[in-house]
N, C-alpha and C. Protein backbone atom coordinates (compact mmCIF):
# COMPACT_ATOMS: atom_id res chain seq x y z
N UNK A 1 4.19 -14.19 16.67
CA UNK A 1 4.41 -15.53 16.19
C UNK A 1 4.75 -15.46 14.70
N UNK A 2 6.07 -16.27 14.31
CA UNK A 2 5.87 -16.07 12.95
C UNK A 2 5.41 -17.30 11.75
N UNK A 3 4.64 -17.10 11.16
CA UNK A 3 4.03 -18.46 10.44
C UNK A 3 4.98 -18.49 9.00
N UNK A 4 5.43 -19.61 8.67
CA UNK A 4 5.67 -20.00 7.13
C UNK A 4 4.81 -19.23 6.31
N UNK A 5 5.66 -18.90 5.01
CA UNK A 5 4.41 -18.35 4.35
C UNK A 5 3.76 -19.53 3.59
N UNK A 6 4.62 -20.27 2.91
CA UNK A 6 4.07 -21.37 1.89
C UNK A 6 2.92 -21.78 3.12
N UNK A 7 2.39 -22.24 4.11
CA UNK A 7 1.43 -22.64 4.49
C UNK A 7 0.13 -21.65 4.40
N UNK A 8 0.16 -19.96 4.47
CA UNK A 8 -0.56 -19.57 3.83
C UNK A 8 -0.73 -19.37 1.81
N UNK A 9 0.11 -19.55 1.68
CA UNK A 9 -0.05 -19.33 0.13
C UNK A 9 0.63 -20.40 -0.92
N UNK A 10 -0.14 -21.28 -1.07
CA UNK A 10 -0.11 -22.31 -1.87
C UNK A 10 0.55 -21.85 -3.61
N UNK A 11 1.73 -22.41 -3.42
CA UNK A 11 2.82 -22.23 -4.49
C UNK A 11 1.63 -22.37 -6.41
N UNK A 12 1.55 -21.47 -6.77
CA UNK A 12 1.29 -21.48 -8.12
C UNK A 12 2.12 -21.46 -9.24
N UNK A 13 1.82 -22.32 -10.28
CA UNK A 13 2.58 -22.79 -11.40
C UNK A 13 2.26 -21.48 -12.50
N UNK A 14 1.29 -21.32 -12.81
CA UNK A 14 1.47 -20.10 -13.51
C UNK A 14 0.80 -18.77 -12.95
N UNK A 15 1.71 -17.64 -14.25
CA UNK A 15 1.02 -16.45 -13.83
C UNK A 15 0.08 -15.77 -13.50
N UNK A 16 -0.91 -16.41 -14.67
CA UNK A 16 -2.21 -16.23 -13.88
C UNK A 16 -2.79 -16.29 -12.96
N UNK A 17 -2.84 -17.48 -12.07
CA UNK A 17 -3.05 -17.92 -11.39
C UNK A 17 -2.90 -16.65 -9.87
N UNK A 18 -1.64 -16.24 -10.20
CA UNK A 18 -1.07 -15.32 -9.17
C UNK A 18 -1.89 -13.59 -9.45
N UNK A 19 -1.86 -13.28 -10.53
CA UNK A 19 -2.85 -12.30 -11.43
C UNK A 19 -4.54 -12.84 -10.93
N UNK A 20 -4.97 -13.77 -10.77
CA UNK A 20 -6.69 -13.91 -11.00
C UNK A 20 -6.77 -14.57 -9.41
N UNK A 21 -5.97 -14.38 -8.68
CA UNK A 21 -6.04 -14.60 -7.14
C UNK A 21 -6.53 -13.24 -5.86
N UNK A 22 -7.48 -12.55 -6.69
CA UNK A 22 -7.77 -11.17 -6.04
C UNK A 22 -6.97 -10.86 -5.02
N UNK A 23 -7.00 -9.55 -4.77
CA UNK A 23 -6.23 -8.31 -4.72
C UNK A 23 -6.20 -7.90 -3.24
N UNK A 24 -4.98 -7.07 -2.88
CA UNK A 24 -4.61 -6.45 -1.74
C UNK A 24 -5.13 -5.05 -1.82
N UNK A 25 -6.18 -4.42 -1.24
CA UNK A 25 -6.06 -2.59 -1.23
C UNK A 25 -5.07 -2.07 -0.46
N UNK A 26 -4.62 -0.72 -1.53
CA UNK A 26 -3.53 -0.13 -0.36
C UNK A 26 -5.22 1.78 -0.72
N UNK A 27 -5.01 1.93 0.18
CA UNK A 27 -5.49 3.47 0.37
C UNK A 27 -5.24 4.63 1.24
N UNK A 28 -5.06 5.63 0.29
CA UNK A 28 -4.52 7.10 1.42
C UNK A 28 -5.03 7.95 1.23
N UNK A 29 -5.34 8.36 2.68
CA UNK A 29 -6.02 9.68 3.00
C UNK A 29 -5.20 11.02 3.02
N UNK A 30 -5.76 12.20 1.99
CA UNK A 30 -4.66 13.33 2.33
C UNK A 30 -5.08 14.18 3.10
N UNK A 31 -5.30 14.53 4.25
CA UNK A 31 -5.80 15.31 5.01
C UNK A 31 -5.25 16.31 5.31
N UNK A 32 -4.12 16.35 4.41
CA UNK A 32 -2.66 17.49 4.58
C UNK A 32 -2.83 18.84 3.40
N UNK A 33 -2.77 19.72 3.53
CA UNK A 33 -2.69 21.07 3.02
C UNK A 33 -2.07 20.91 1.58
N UNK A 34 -1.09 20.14 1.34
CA UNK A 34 -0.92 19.78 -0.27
C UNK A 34 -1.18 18.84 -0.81
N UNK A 35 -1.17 18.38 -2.04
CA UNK A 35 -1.61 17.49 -2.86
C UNK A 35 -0.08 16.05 -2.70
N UNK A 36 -0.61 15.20 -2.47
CA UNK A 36 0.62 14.35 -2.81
C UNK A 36 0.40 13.13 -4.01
N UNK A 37 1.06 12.46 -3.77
CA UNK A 37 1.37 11.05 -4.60
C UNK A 37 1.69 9.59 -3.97
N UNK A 38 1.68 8.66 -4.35
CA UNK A 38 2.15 7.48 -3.89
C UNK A 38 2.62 6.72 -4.56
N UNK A 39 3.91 6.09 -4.72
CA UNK A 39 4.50 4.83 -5.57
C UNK A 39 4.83 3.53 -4.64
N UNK A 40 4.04 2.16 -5.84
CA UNK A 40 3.96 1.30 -4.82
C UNK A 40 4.82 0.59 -6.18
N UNK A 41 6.39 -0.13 -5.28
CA UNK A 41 6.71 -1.27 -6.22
C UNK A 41 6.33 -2.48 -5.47
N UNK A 42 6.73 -3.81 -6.56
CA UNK A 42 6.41 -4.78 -6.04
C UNK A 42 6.98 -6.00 -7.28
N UNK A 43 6.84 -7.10 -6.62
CA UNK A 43 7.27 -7.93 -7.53
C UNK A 43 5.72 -9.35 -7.62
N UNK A 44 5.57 -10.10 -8.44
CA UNK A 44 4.54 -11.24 -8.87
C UNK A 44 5.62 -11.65 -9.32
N UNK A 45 5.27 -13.10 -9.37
CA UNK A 45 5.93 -13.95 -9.47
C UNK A 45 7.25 -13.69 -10.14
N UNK A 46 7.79 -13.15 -9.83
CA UNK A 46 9.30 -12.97 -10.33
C UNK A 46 9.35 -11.83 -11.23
N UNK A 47 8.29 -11.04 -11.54
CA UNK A 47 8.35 -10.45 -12.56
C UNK A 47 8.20 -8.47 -11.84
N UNK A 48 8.63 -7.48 -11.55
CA UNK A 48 8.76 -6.78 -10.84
C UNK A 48 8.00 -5.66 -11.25
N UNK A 49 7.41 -4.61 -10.63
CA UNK A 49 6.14 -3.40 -10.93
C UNK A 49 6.53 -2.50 -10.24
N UNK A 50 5.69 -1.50 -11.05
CA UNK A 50 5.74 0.00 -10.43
C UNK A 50 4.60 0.41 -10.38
N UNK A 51 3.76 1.00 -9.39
CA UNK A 51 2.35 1.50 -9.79
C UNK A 51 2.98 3.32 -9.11
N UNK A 52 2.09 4.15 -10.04
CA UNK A 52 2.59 5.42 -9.13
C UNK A 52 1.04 5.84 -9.71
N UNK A 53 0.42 7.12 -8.44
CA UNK A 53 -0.87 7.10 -8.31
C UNK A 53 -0.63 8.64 -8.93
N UNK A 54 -2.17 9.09 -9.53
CA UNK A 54 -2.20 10.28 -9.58
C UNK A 54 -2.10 11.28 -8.33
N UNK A 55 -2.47 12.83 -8.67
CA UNK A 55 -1.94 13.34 -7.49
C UNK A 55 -3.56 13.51 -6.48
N UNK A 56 -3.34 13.14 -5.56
CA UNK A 56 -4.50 13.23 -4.55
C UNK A 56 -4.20 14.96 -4.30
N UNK A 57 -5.14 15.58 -4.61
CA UNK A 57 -5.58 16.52 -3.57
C UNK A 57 -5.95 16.56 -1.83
N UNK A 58 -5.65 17.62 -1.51
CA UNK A 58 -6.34 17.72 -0.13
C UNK A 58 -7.58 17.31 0.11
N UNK A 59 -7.73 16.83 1.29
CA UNK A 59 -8.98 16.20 1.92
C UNK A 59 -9.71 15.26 0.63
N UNK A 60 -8.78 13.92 -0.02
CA UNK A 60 -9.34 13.41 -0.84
C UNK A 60 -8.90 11.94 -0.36
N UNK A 61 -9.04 11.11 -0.92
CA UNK A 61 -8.67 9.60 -0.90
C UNK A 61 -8.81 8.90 -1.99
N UNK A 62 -7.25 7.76 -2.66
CA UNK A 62 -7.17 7.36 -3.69
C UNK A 62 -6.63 6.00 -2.80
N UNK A 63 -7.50 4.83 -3.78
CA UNK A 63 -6.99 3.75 -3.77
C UNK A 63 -6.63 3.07 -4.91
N UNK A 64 -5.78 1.53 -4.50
CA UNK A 64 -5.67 1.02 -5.71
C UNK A 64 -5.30 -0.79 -5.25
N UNK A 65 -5.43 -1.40 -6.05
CA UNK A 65 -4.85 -2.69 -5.64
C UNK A 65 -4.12 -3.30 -6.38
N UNK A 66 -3.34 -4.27 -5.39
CA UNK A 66 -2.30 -5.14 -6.07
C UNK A 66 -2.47 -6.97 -6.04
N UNK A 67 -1.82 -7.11 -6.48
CA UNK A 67 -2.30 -8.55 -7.00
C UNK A 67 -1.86 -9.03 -5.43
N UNK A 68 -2.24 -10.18 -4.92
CA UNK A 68 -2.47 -10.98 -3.53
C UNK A 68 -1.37 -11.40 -3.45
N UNK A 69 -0.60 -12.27 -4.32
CA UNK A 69 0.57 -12.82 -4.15
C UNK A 69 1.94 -12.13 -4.49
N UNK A 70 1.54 -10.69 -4.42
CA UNK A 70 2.63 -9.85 -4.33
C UNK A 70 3.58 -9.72 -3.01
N UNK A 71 4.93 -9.67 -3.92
CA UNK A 71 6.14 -9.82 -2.30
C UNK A 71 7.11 -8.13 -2.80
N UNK A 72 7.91 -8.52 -1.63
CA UNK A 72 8.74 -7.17 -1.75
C UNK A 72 8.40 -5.90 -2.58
N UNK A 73 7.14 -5.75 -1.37
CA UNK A 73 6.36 -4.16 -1.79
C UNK A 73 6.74 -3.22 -1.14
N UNK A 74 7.14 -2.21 -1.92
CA UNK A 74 7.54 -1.37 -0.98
C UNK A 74 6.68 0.10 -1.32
N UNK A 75 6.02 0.83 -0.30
CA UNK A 75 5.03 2.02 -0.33
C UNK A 75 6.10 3.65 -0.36
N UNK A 76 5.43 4.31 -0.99
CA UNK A 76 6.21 5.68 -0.36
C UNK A 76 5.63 6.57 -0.83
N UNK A 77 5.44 7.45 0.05
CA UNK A 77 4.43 8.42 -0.29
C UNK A 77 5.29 9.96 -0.48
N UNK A 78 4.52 10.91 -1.34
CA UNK A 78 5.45 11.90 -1.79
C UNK A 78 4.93 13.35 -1.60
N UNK A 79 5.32 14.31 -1.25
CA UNK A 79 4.64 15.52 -1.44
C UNK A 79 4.72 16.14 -2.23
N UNK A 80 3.60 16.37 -3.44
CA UNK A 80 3.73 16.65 -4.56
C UNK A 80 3.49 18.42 -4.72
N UNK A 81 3.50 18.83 -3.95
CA UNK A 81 3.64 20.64 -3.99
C UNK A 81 3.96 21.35 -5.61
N UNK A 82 4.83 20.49 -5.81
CA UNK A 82 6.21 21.09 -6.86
C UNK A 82 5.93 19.61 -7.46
N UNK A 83 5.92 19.73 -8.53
CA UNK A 83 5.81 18.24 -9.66
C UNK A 83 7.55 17.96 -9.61
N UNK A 84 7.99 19.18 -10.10
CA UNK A 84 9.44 18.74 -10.41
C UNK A 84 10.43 18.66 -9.06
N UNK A 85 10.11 18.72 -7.82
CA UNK A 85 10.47 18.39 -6.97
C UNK A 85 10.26 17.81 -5.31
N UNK A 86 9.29 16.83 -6.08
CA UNK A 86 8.66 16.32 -5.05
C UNK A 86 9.49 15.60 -3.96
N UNK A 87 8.96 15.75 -2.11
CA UNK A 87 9.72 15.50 -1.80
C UNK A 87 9.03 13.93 -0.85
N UNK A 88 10.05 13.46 -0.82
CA UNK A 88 9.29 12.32 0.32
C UNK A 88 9.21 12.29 1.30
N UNK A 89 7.72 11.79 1.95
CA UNK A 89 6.97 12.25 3.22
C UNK A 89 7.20 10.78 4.14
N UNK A 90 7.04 9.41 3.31
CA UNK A 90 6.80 8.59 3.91
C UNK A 90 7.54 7.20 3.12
N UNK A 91 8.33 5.91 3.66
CA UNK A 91 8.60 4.43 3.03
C UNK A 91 8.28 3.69 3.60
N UNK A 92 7.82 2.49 3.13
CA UNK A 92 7.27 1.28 4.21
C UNK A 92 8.01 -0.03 3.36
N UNK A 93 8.70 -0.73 3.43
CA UNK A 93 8.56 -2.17 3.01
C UNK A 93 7.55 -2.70 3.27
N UNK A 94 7.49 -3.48 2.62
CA UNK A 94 5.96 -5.05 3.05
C UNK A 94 6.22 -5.81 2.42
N UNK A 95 6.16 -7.12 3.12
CA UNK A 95 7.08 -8.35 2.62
C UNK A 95 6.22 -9.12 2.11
N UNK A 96 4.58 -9.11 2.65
CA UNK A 96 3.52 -9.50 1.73
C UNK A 96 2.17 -8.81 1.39
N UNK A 97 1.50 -8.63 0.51
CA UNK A 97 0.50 -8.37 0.05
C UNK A 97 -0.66 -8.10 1.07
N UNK A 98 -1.29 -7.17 1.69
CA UNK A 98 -2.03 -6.87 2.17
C UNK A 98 -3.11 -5.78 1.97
N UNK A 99 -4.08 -5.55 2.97
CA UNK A 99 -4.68 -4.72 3.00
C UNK A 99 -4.44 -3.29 3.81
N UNK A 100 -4.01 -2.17 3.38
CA UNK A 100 -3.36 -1.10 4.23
C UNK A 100 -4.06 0.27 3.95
N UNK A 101 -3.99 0.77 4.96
CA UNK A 101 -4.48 2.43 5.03
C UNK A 101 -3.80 3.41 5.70
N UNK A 102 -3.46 4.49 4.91
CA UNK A 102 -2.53 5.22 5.51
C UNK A 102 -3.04 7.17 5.37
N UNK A 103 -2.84 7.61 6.35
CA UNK A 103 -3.23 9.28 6.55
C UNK A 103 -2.24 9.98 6.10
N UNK A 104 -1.97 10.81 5.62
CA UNK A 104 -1.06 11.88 5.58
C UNK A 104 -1.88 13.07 6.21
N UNK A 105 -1.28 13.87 6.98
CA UNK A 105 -1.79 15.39 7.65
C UNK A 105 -0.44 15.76 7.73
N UNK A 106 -1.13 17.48 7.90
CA UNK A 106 0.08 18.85 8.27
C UNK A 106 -0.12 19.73 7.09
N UNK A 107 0.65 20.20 7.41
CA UNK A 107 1.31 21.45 5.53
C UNK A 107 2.65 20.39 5.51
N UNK A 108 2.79 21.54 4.47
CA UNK A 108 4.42 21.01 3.51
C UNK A 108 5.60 21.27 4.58
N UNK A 109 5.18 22.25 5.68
CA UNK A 109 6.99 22.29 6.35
C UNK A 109 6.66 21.28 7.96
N UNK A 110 5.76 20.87 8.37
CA UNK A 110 5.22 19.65 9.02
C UNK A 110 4.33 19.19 8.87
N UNK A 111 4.83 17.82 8.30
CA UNK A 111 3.75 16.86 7.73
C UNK A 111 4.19 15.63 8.62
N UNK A 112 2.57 14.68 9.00
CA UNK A 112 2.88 13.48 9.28
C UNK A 112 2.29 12.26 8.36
N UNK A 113 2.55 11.37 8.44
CA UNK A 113 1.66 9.61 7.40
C UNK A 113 1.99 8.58 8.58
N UNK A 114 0.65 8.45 8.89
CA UNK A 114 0.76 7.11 9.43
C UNK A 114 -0.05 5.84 9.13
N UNK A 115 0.23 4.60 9.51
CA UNK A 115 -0.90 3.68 9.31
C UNK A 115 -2.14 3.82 10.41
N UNK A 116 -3.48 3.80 9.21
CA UNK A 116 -4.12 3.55 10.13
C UNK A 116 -5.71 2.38 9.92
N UNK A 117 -6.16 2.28 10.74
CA UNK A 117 -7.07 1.06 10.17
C UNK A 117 -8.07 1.40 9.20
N UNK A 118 -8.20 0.30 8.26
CA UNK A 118 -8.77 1.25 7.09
C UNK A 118 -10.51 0.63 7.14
N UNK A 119 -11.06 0.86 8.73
CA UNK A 119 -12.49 0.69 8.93
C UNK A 119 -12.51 2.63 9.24
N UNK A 120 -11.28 3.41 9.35
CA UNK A 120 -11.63 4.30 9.85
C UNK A 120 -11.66 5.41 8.65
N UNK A 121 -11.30 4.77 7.38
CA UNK A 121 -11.18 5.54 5.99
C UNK A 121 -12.53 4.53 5.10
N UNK A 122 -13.89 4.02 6.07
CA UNK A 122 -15.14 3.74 5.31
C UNK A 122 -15.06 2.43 4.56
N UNK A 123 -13.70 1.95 4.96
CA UNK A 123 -13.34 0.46 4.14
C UNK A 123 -13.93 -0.50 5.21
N UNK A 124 -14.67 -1.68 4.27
CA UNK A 124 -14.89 -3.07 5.44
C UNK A 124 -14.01 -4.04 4.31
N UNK A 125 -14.23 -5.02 4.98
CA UNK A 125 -13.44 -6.24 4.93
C UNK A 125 -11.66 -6.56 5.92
N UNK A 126 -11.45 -7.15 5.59
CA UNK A 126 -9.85 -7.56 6.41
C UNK A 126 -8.85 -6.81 6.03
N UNK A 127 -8.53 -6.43 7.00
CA UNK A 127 -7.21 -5.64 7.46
C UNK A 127 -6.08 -6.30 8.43
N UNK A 128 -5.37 -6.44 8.28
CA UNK A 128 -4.24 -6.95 9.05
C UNK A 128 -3.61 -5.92 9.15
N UNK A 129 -3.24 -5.63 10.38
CA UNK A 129 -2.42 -4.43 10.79
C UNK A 129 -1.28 -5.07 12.00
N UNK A 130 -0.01 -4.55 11.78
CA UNK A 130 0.90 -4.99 12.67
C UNK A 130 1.14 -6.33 12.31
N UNK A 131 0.96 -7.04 11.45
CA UNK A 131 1.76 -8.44 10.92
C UNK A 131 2.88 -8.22 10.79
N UNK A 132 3.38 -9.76 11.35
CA UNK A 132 4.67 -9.72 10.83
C UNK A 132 5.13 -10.88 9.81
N UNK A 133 4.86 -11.92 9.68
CA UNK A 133 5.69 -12.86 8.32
C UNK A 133 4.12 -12.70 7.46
N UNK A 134 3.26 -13.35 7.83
CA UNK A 134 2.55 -13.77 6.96
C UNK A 134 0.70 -13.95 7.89
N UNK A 135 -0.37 -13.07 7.30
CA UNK A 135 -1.32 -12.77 7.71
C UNK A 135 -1.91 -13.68 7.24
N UNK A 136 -2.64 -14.60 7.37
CA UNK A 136 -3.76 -15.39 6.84
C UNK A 136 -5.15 -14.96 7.89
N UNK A 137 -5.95 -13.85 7.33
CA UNK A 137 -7.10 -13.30 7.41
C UNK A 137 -7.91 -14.06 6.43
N UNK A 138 -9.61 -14.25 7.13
CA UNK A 138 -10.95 -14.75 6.76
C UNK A 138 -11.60 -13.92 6.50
């Protein structure tokens, strides 16, 4: 089913507002033989971001969050083996702000990343998984 978004997310006049409207977690598990990375862009209210994470080691987990009323996010995860030539493992668009968890496993010459629910990486609260326009989770 797809819902309007303006009916979940009530149009704000200023920035703040969109800034002090708590946060989406994104978190990844590296369960994979090298160390990787993750860059998340995104845009707030018109104004556009880059977050890029330090390098996760093996068998570690790094999170981070983004502001709630973030749109055209896009995830991608990197295998950081080689600093100067890291290669990419994984891209996701996301059209809104959520809560996400994602695995990486393998070595460097087969590797997989997938989504997965992030009650199974020790996180509680709401997760929306498999949305498609617009999640309005309690």
């Amino acid at each position: 089913m797809f819902t309007n978004v303006n009916a979940c997310y009530k149009q704000m006049p200023y920035m703040n507002n969109y800034l002090n409207s708590g946060g989406s977690q994104f978190k990844i598990l590296n369960n994979s033989s090298f160390p990787i990375l993750f860059k998340l862009s995104y845009s707030v209210g018109g104004v556009f971001n880059d977050f890029t994470s330090p390098n996760i080691a093996p068998n570690s987990i790094y999170s981070t969050e983004i502001p709630a009323k973030s749109i055209s996010i896009t995830l991608t995860i990197f295998d950081n083996s080689d600093p100067s030539n890291t290669i990419l493992l994984y891209t996701i668009p996301l059209f809104f702000a959520r809560n996400a968890c994602y695995r990486v496993s393998g070595t460097s010459s087969s590797s997989t990343c997938s989504e997965v629910p992030c009650s199974s990486l020790g996180s509680s609260g709401n997760t929306c998984n498999n949305c498609c326009c617009c999640c309005c989770c309690k």
